[in-house]
Protein backbone atom coordinates (compact mmCIF):
# COMPACT_ATOMS: atom_id res chain seq x y z
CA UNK A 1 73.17 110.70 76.12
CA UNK A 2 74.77 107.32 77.37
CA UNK A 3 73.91 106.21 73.93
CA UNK A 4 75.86 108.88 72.26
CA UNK A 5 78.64 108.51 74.67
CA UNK A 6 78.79 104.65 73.85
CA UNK A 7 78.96 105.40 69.73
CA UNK A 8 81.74 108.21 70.07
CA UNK A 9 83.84 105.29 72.50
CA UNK A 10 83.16 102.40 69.63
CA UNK A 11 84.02 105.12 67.01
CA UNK A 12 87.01 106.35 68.76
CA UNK A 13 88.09 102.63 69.24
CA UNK A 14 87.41 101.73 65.50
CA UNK A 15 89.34 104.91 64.66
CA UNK A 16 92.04 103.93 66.52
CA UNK A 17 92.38 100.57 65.47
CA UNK A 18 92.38 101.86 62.21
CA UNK A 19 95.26 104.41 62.94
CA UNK A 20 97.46 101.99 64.37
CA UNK A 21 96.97 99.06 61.41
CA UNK A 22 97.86 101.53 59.13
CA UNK A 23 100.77 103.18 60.64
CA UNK A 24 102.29 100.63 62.45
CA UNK A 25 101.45 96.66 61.27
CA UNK A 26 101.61 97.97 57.27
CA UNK A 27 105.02 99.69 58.50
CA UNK A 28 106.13 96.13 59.29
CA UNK A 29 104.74 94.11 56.48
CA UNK A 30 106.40 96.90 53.87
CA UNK A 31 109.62 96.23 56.57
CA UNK A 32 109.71 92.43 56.06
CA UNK A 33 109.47 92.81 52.55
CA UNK A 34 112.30 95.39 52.41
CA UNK A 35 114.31 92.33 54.40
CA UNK A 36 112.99 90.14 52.03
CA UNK A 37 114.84 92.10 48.80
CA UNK A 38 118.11 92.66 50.81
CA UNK A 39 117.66 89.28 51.46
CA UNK A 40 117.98 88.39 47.93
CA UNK A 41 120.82 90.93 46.79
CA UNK A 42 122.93 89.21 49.56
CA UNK A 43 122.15 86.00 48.13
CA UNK A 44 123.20 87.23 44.55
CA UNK A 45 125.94 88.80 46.01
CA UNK A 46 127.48 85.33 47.80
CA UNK A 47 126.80 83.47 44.10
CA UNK A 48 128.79 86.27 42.56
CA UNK A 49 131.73 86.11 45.34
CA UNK A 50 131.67 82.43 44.69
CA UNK A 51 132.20 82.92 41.06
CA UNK A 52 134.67 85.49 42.10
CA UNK A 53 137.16 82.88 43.85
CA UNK A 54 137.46 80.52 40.78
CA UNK A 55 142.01 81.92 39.90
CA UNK A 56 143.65 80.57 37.00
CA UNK A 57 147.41 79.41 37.21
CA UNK A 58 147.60 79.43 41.31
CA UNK A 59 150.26 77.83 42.66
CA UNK A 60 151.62 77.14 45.97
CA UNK A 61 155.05 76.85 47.89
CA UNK A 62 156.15 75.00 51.07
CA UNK A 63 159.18 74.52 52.62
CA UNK A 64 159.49 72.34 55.34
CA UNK A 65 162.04 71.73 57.80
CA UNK A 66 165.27 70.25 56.33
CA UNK A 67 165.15 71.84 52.96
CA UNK A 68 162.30 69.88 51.91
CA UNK A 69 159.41 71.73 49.68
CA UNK A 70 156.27 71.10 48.07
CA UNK A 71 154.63 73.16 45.10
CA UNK A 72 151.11 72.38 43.26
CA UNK A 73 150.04 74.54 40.92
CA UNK A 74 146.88 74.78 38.60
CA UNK A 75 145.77 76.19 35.38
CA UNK A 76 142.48 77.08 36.93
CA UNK A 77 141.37 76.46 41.15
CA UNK A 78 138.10 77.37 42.82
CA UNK A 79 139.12 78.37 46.57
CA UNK A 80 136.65 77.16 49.19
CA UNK A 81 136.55 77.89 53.05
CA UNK A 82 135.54 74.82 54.69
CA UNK A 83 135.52 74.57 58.56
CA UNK A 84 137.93 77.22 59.53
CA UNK A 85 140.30 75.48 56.71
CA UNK A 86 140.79 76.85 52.79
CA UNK A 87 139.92 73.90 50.29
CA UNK A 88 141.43 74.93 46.72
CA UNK A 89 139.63 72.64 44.04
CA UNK A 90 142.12 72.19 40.86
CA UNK A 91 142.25 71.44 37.45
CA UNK A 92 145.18 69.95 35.36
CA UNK A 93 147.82 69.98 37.91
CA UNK A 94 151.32 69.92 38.43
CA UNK A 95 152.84 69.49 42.16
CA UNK A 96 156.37 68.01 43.07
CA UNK A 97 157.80 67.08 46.38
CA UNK A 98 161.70 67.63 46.82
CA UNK A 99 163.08 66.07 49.33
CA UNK A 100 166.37 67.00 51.85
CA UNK A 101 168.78 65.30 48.74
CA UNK A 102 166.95 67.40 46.24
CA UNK A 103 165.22 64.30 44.39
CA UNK A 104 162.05 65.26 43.13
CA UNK A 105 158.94 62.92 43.20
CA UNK A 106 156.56 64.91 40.00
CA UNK A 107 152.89 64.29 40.40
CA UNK A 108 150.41 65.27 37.05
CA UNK A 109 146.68 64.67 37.23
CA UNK A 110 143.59 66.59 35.59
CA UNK A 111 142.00 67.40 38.98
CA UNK A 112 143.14 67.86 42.60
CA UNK A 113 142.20 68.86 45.85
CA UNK A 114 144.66 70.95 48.03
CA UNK A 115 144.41 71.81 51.91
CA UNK A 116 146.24 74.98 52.49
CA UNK A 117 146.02 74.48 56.41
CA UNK A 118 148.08 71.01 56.86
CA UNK A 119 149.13 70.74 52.73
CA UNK A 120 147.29 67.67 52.73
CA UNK A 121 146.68 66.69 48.82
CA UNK A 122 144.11 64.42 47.10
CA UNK A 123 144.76 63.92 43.05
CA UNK A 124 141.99 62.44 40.97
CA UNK A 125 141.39 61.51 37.31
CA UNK A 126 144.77 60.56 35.08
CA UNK A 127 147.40 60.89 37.75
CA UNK A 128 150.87 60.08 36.59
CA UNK A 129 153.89 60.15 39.04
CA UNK A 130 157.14 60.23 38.26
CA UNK A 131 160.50 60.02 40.25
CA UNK A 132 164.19 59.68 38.79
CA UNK A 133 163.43 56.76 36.12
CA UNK A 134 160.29 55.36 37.31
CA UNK A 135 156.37 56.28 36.36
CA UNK A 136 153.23 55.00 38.51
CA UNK A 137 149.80 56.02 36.76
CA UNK A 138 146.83 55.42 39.04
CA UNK A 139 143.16 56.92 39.72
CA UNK A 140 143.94 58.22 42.95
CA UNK A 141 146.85 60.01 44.96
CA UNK A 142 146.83 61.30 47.89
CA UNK A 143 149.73 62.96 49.83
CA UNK A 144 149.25 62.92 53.83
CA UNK A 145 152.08 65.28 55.28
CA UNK A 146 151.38 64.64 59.12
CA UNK A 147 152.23 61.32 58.30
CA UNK A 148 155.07 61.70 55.73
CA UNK A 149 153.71 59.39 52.85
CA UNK A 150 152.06 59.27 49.69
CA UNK A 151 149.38 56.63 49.29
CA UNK A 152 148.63 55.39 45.28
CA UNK A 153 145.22 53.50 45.24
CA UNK A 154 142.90 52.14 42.78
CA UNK A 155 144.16 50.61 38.97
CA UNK A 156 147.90 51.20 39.63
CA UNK A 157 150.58 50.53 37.04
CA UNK A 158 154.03 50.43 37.88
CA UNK A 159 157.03 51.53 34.98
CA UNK A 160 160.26 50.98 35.89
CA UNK A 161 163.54 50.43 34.08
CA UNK A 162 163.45 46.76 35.17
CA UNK A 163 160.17 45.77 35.99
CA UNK A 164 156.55 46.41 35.51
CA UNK A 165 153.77 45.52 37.43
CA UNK A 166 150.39 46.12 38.56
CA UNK A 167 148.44 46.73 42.08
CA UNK A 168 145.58 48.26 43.86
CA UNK A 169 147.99 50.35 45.88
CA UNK A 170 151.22 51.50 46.68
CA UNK A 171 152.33 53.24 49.92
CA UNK A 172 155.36 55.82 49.69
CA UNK A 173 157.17 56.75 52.67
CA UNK A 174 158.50 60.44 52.40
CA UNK A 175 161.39 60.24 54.95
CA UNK A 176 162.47 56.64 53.66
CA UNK A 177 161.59 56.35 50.54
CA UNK A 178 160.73 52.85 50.83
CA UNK A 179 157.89 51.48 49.25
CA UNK A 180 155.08 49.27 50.25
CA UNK A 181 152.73 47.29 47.42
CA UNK A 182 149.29 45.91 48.37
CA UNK A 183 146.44 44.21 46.49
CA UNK A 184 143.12 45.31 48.69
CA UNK A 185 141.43 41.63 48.07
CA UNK A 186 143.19 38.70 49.37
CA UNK A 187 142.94 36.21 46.47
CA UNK A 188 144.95 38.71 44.14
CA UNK A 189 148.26 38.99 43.15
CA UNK A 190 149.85 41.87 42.34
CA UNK A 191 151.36 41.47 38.49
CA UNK A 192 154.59 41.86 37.74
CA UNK A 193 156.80 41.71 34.86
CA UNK A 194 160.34 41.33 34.01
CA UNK A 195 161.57 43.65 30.72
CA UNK A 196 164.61 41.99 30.67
């Protein structure tokens, strides 16, 4: 009889064991699995929404105290949100700064990079800038409006109606207008040339 007893416990115990892989620990393998898909569609989903913020001809308007404004626009612009800040990547761009005497300073370049928190601008790749008679062409631009200046850096080339010359930078003051030229090595010159 205590033998009997002892095979309907194990049996019970076995049966039980049983019961609960099956109805519980399967449960949660098919569960993770189920996570595992969702998973996925939410990753498909985040490519597609990143596909979905690439905007053709975008374009952008501040005005600033003093009747000064700033536009950039793009034919195409792939929005980003980068630390609490929206990052708009853009190709073959046109932006222009007018200032409080309505003189416009025209930058062109074939990509740019434009921070819709502070305005902040970086312009890459066949940048040409042009104000009243005068055209600089360099590799980089970038426009800093905390600080009110545009800095010109790498190849630069002057064009003026008198002059041309050639630098590794050129620093714009925005309020001023006064210009600063700079070679970044010390045994340089900066080129220049009279057309007269």
């Amino acid at each position: 009889m205590k033998r009997l007893v002892q095979i309907f416990l194990l049996s019970l115990i076995i049966f039980i064991c049983i019961y609960f892989y099956k109805n519980y620990l399967k449960k949660e393998t098919k569960t993770k699995n189920n996570v595992n898909d969702e998973t996925l569609i939410i990753d498909n989903n985040t490519d597609q929404k990143n596909q979905n913020n690439l905007i053709e001809n975008l374009s952008y308007n501040v005005k600033f105290f003093g009747n000064k404004r700033y536009m950039i626009n793009a034919q195409k612009s792939e929005i980003l949100n980068l630390d609490n800040s929206e990052i708009v990547k853009m190709d073959f761009v046109i932006a222009e700064y007018v200032d409080e005497e309505k003189s416009p300073i025209t930058i062109k370049s074939n990509q740019a990079t434009y921070n819709s928190t502070n305005y902040n601008s970086r312009f890459t790749n066949n940048v040409k800038i042009t104000y009243l008679n005068h055209l600089i062409e360099a590799e980089n631009v970038y426009i800093d409006f905390k600080n009110n200046i545009i800095l010109i850096k790498d190849n630069v080339e002057y064009k003026g109606p008198l002059v041309s010359m050639k630098s590794d930078g050129i620093k714009i003051d925005l309020t001023t207008k006064n210009m600063s030229i700079f070679m970044d090595k010390k045994f340089e010159n900066i080129i220049l040339e009279s057309k007269k």
